[in-house]
C-alpha atoms as a PDB file:
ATOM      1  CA  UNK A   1      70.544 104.399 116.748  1.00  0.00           C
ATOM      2  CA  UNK A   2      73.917 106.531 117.254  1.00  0.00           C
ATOM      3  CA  UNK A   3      77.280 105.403 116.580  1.00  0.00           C
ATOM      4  CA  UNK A   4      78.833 103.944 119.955  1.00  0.00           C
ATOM      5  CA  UNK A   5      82.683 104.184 120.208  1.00  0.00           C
ATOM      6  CA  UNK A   6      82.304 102.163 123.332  1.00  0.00           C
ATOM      7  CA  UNK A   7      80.531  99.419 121.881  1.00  0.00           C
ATOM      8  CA  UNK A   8      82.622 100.085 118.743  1.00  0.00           C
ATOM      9  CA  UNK A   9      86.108  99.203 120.906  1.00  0.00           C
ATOM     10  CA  UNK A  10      84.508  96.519 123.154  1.00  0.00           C
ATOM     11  CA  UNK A  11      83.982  94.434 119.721  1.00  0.00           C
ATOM     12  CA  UNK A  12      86.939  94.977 117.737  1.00  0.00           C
ATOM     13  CA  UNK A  13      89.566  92.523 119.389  1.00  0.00           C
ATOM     14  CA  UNK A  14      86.720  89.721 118.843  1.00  0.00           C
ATOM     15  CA  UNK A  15      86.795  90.557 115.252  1.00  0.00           C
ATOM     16  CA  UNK A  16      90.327  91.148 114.907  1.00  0.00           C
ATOM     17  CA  UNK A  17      90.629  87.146 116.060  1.00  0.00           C
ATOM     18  CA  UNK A  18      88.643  86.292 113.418  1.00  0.00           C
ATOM     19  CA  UNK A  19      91.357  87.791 110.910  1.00  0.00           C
ATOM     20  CA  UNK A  20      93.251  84.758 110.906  1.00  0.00           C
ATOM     21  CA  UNK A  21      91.036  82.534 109.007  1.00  0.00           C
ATOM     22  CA  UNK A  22      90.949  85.388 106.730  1.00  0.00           C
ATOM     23  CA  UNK A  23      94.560  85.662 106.564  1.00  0.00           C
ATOM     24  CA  UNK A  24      94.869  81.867 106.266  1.00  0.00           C
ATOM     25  CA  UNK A  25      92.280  81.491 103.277  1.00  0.00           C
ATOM     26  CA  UNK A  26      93.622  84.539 101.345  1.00  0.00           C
ATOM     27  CA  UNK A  27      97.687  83.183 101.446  1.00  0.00           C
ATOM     28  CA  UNK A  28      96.433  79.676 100.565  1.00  0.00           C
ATOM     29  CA  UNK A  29      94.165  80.717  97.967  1.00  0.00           C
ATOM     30  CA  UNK A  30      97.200  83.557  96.718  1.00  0.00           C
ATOM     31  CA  UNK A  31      98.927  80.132  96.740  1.00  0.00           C
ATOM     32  CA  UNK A  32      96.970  77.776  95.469  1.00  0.00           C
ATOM     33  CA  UNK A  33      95.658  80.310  92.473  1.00  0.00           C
ATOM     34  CA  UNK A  34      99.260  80.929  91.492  1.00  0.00           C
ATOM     35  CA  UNK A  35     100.383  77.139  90.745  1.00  0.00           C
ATOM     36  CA  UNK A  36      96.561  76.602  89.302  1.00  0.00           C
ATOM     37  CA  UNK A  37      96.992  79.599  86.774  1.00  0.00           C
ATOM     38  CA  UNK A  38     100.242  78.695  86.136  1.00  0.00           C
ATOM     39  CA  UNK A  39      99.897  75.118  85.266  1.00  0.00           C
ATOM     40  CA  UNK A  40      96.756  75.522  83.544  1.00  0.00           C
ATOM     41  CA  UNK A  41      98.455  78.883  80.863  1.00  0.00           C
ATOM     42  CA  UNK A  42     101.857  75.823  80.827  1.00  0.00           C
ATOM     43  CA  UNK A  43      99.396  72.796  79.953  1.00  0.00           C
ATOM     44  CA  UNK A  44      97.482  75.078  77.973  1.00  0.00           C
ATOM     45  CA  UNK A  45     100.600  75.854  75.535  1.00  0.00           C
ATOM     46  CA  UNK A  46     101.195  72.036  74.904  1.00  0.00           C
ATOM     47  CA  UNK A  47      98.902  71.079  72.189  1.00  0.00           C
ATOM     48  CA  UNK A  48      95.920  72.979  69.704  1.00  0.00           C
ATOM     49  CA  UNK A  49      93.555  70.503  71.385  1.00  0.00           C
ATOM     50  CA  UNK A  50      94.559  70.968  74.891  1.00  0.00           C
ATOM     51  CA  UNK A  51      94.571  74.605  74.201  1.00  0.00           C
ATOM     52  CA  UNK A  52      90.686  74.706  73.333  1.00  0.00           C
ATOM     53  CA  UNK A  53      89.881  72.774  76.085  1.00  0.00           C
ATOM     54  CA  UNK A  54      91.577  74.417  78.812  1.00  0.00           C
ATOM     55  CA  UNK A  55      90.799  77.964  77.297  1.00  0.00           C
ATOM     56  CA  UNK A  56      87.308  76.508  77.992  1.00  0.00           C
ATOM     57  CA  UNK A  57      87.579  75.824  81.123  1.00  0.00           C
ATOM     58  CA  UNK A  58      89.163  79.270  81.900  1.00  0.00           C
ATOM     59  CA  UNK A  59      86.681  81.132  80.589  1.00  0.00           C
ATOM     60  CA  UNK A  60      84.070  78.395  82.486  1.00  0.00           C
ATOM     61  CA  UNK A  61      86.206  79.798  86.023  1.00  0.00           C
ATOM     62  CA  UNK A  62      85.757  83.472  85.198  1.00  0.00           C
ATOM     63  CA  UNK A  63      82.353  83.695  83.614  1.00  0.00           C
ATOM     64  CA  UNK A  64      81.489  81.962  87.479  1.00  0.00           C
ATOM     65  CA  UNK A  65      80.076  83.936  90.132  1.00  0.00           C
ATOM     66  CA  UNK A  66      83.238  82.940  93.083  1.00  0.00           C
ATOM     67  CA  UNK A  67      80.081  82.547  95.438  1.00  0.00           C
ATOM     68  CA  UNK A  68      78.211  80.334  93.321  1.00  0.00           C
ATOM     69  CA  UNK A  69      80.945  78.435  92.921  1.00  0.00           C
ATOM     70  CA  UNK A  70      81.091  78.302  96.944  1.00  0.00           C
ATOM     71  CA  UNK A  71      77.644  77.149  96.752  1.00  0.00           C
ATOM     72  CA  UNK A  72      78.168  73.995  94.648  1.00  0.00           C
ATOM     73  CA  UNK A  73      80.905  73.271  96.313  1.00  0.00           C
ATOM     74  CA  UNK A  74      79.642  73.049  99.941  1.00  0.00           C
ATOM     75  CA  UNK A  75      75.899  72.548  99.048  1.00  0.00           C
ATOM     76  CA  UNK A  76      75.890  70.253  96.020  1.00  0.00           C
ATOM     77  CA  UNK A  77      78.954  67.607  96.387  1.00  0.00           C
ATOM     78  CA  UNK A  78      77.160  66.582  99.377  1.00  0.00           C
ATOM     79  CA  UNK A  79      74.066  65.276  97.658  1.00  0.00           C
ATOM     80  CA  UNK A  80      76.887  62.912  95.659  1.00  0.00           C
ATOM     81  CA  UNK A  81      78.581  62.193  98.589  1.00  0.00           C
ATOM     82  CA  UNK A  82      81.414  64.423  98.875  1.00  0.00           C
ATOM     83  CA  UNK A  83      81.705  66.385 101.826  1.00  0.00           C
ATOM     84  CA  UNK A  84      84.988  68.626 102.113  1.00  0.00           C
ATOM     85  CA  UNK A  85      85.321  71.143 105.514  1.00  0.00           C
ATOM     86  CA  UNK A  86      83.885  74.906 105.168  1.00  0.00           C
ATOM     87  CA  UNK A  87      87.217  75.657 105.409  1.00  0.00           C
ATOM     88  CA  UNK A  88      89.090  73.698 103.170  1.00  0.00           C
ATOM     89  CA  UNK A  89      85.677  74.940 100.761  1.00  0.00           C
ATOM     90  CA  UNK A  90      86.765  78.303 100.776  1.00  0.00           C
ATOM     91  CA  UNK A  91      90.197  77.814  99.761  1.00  0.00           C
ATOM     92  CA  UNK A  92      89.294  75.763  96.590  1.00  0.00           C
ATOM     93  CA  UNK A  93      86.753  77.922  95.601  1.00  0.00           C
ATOM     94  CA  UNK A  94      88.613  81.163  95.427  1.00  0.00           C
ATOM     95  CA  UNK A  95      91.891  79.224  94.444  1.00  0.00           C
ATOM     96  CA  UNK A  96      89.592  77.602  91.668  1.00  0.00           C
ATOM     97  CA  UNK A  97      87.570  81.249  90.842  1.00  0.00           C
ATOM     98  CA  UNK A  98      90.894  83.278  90.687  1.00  0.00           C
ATOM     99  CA  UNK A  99      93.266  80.986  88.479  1.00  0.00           C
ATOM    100  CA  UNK A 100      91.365  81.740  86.221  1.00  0.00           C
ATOM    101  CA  UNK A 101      92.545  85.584  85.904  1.00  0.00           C
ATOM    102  CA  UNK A 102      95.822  85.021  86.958  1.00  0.00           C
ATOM    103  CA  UNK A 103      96.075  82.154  83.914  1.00  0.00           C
ATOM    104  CA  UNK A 104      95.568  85.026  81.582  1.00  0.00           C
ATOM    105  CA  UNK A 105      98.444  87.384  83.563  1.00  0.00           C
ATOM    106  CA  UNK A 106     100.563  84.377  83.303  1.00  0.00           C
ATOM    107  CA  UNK A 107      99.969  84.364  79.666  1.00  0.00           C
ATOM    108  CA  UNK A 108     100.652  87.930  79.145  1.00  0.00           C
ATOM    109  CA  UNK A 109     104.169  87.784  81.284  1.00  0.00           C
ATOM    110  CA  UNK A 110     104.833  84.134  79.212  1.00  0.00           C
ATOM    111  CA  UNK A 111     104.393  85.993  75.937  1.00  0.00           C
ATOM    112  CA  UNK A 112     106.059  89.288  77.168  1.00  0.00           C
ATOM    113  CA  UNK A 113     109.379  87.764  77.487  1.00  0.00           C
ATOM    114  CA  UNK A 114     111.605  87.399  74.399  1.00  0.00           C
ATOM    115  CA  UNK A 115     111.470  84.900  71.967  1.00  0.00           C
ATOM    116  CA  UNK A 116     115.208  84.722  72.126  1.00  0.00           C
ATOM    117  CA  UNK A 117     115.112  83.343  75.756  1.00  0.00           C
ATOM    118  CA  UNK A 118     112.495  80.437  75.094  1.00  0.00           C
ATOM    119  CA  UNK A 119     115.766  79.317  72.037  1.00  0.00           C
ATOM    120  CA  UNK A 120     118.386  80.232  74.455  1.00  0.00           C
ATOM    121  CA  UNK A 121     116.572  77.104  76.476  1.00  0.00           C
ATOM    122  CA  UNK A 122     116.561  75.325  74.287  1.00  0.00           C
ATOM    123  CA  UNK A 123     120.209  75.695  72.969  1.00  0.00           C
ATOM    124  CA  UNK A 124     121.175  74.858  76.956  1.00  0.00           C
ATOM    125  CA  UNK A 125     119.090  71.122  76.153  1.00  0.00           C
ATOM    126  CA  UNK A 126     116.707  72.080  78.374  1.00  0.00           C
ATOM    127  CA  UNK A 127     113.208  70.650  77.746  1.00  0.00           C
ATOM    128  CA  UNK A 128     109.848  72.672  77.222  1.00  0.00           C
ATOM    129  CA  UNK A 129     108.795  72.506  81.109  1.00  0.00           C
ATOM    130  CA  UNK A 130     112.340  73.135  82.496  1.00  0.00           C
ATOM    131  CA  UNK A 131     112.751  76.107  80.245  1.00  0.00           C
ATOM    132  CA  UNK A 132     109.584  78.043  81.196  1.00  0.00           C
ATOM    133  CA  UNK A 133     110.374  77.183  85.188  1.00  0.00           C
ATOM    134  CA  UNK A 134     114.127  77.757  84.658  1.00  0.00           C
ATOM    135  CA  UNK A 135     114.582  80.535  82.393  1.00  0.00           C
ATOM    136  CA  UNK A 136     111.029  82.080  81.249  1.00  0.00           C
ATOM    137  CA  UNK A 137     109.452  81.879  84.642  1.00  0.00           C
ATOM    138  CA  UNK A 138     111.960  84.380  86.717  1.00  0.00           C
ATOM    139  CA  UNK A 139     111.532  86.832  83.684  1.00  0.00           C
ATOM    140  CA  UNK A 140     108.257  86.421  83.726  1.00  0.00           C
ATOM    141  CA  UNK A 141     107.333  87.062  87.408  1.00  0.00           C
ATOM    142  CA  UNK A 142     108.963  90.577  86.965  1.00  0.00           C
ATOM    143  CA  UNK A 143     106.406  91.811  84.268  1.00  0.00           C
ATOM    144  CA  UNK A 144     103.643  90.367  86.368  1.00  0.00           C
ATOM    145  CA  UNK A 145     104.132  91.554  89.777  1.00  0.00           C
ATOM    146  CA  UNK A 146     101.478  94.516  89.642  1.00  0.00           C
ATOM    147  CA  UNK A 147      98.937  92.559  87.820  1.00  0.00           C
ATOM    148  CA  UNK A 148      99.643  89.307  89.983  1.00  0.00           C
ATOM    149  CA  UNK A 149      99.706  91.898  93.140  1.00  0.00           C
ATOM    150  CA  UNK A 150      96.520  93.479  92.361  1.00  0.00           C
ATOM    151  CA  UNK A 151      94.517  90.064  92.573  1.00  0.00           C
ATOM    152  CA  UNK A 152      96.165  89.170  95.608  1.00  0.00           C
ATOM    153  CA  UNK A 153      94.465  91.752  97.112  1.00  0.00           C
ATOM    154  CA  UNK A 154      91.374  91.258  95.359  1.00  0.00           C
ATOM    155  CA  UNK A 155      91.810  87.387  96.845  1.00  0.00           C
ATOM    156  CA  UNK A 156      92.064  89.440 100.809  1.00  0.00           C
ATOM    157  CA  UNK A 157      88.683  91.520 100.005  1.00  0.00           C
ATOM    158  CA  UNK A 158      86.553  88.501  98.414  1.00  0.00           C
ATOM    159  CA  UNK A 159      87.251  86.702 101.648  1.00  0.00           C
ATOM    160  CA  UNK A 160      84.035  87.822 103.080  1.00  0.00           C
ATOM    161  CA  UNK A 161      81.557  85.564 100.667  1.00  0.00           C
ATOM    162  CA  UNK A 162      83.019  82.254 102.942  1.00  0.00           C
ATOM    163  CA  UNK A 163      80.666  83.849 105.642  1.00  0.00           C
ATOM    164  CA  UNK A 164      78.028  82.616 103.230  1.00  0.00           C
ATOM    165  CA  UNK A 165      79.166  78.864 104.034  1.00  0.00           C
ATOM    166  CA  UNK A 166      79.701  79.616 107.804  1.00  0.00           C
ATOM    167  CA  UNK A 167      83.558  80.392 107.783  1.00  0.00           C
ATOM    168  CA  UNK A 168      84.112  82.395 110.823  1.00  0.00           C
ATOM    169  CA  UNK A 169      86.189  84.614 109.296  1.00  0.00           C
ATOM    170  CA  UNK A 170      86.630  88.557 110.154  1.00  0.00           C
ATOM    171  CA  UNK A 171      83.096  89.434 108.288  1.00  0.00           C
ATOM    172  CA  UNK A 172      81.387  86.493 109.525  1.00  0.00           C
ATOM    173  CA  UNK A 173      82.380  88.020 113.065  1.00  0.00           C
ATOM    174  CA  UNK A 174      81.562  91.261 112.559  1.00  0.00           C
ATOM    175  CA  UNK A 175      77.490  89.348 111.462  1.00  0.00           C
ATOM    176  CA  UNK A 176      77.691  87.373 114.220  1.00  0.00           C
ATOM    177  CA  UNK A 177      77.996  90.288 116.356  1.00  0.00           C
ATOM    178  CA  UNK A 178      75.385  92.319 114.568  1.00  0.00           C
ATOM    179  CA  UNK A 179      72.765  89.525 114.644  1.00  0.00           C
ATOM    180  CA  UNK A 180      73.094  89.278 118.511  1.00  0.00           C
ATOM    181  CA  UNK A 181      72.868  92.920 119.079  1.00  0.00           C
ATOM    182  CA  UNK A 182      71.058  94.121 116.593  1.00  0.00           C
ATOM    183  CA  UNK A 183      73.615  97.111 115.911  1.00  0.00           C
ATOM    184  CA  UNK A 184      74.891  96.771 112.828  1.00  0.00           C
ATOM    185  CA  UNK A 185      76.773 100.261 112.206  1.00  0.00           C
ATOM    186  CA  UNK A 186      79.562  99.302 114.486  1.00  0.00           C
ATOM    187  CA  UNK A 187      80.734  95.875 113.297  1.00  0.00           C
ATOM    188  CA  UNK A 188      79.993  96.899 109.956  1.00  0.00           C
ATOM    189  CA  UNK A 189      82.483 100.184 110.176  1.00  0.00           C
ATOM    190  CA  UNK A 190      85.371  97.959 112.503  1.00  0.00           C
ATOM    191  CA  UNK A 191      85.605  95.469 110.164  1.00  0.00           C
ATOM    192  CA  UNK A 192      85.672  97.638 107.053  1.00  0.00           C
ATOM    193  CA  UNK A 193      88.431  99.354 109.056  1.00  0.00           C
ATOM    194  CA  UNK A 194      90.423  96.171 109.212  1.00  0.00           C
ATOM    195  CA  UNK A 195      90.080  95.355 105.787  1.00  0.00           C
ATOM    196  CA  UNK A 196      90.875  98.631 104.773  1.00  0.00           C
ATOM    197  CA  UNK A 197      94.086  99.162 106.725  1.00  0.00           C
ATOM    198  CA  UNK A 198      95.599  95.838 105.758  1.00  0.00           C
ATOM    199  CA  UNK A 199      94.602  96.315 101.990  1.00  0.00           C
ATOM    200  CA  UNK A 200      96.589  99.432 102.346  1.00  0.00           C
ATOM    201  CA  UNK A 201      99.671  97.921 103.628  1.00  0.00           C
ATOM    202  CA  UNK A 202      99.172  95.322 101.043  1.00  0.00           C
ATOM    203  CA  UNK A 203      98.923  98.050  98.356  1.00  0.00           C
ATOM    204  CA  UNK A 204     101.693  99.957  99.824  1.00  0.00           C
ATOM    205  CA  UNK A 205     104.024  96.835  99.886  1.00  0.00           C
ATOM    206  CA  UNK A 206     103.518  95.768  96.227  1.00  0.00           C
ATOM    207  CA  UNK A 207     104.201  99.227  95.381  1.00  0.00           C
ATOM    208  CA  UNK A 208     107.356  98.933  96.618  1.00  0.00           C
ATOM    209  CA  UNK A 209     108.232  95.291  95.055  1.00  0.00           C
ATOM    210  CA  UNK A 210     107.005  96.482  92.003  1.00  0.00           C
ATOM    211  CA  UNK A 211     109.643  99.067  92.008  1.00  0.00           C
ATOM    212  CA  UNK A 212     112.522  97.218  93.009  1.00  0.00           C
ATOM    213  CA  UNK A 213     111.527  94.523  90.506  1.00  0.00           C
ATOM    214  CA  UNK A 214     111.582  97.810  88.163  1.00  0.00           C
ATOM    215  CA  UNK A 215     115.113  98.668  89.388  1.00  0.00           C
ATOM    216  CA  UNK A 216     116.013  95.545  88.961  1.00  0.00           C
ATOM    217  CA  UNK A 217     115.032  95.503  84.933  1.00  0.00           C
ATOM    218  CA  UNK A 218     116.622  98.430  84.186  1.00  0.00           C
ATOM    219  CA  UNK A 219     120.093  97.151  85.448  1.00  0.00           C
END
């Protein structure tokens, strides 16, 4: 079946709609992963014991298929009672599933910084918490940006697995579509298009933080 540019056009502002549950799920999951990661690396610093067991449980997160982990979520709580929205599913899931990386980039900017700056904390009487959000934390965030940027994006493109759990999202469109027509070429290509363009601008912005962040070090 050739490629129709017709069809191709007539399709893409339905799927373009769709983009804002993606857009929705991939800044609350960039959200939500951020505070998990960085609460769980902070907690994780507080004790040998509490170390263990939340290095466990990291390495529980990332050794986890994200769409199995969408599975239990939306398939199995329900057998146990707990129901939570397809939506809402998503967002935990890939918050959950991507923590876990961004715990270990956390770690890496926490140990980058200076010893000299967690003692300079302390000399100002500021406790252990205070001192890694007051002082450590700004530091940190500029050693991290490309790393932290980089699954951000990765966050965007993994957004099409909540079409598995019937999040009509931009993918879930674009298989909608497909299913009804039976043309799959055309939804296929727009919404690869989509994805593609605003990974690009995503790409293209970090770039530039990432560089001003560097201008800003070398000051």
């Amino acid at each position: 079946m050739p490629f129709d540019l017709a069809f191709a056009a007539s399709i893409t502002p339905k799927i373009a709609c769709a983009l804002g549950s993606t857009l929705i799920v991939t800044v609350a999951s960039c959200a939500g992963a951020s505070l998990l990661g960085f609460t769980l690396e902070v907690a994780k610093r507080s004790g040998r014991i509490a170390g263990y067991a939340l290095r466990f449980v990291i390495d529980v997160i990332r050794s986890t298929p994200l769409l199995v982990q969408l599975y239990f979520l939306y398939f199995v709580l329900p057998v146990y009672g707990i129901r939570i929205p397809a939506l809402a599913v998503g967002i935990v899931a890939t918050s959950l599933y991507y923590a876990g990386y961004l715990a270990e980039v956390f770690k890496a900017g926490i140990d980058g910084v200076p010893q000299g700056q967690f003692e300079a904390a302390k000399v100002l009487g500021l406790g252990r918490l205070a001192g890694i959000l007051l002082v450590i934390a700004p530091q940190m965030l500029r050693n991290i940006a490309a790393p932290m940027g980089n699954y951000f994006i990765g966050i965007f493109k993994s957004t099409p697995y909540l079409a598995a759990i019937a999040v009509y999202e931009s993918f879930g469109a674009a298989l909608d579509i497909a299913s009804d027509t039976f043309r799959y070429t055309e939804p296929m290509l727009v919404v690869g298009a989509l994805f593609l363009a605003i990974a690009l601008a995503l790409a293209h912005f970090l770039r530039r933080l990432e560089a001003r962040l560097g201008a800003v070090l070398r000051r």
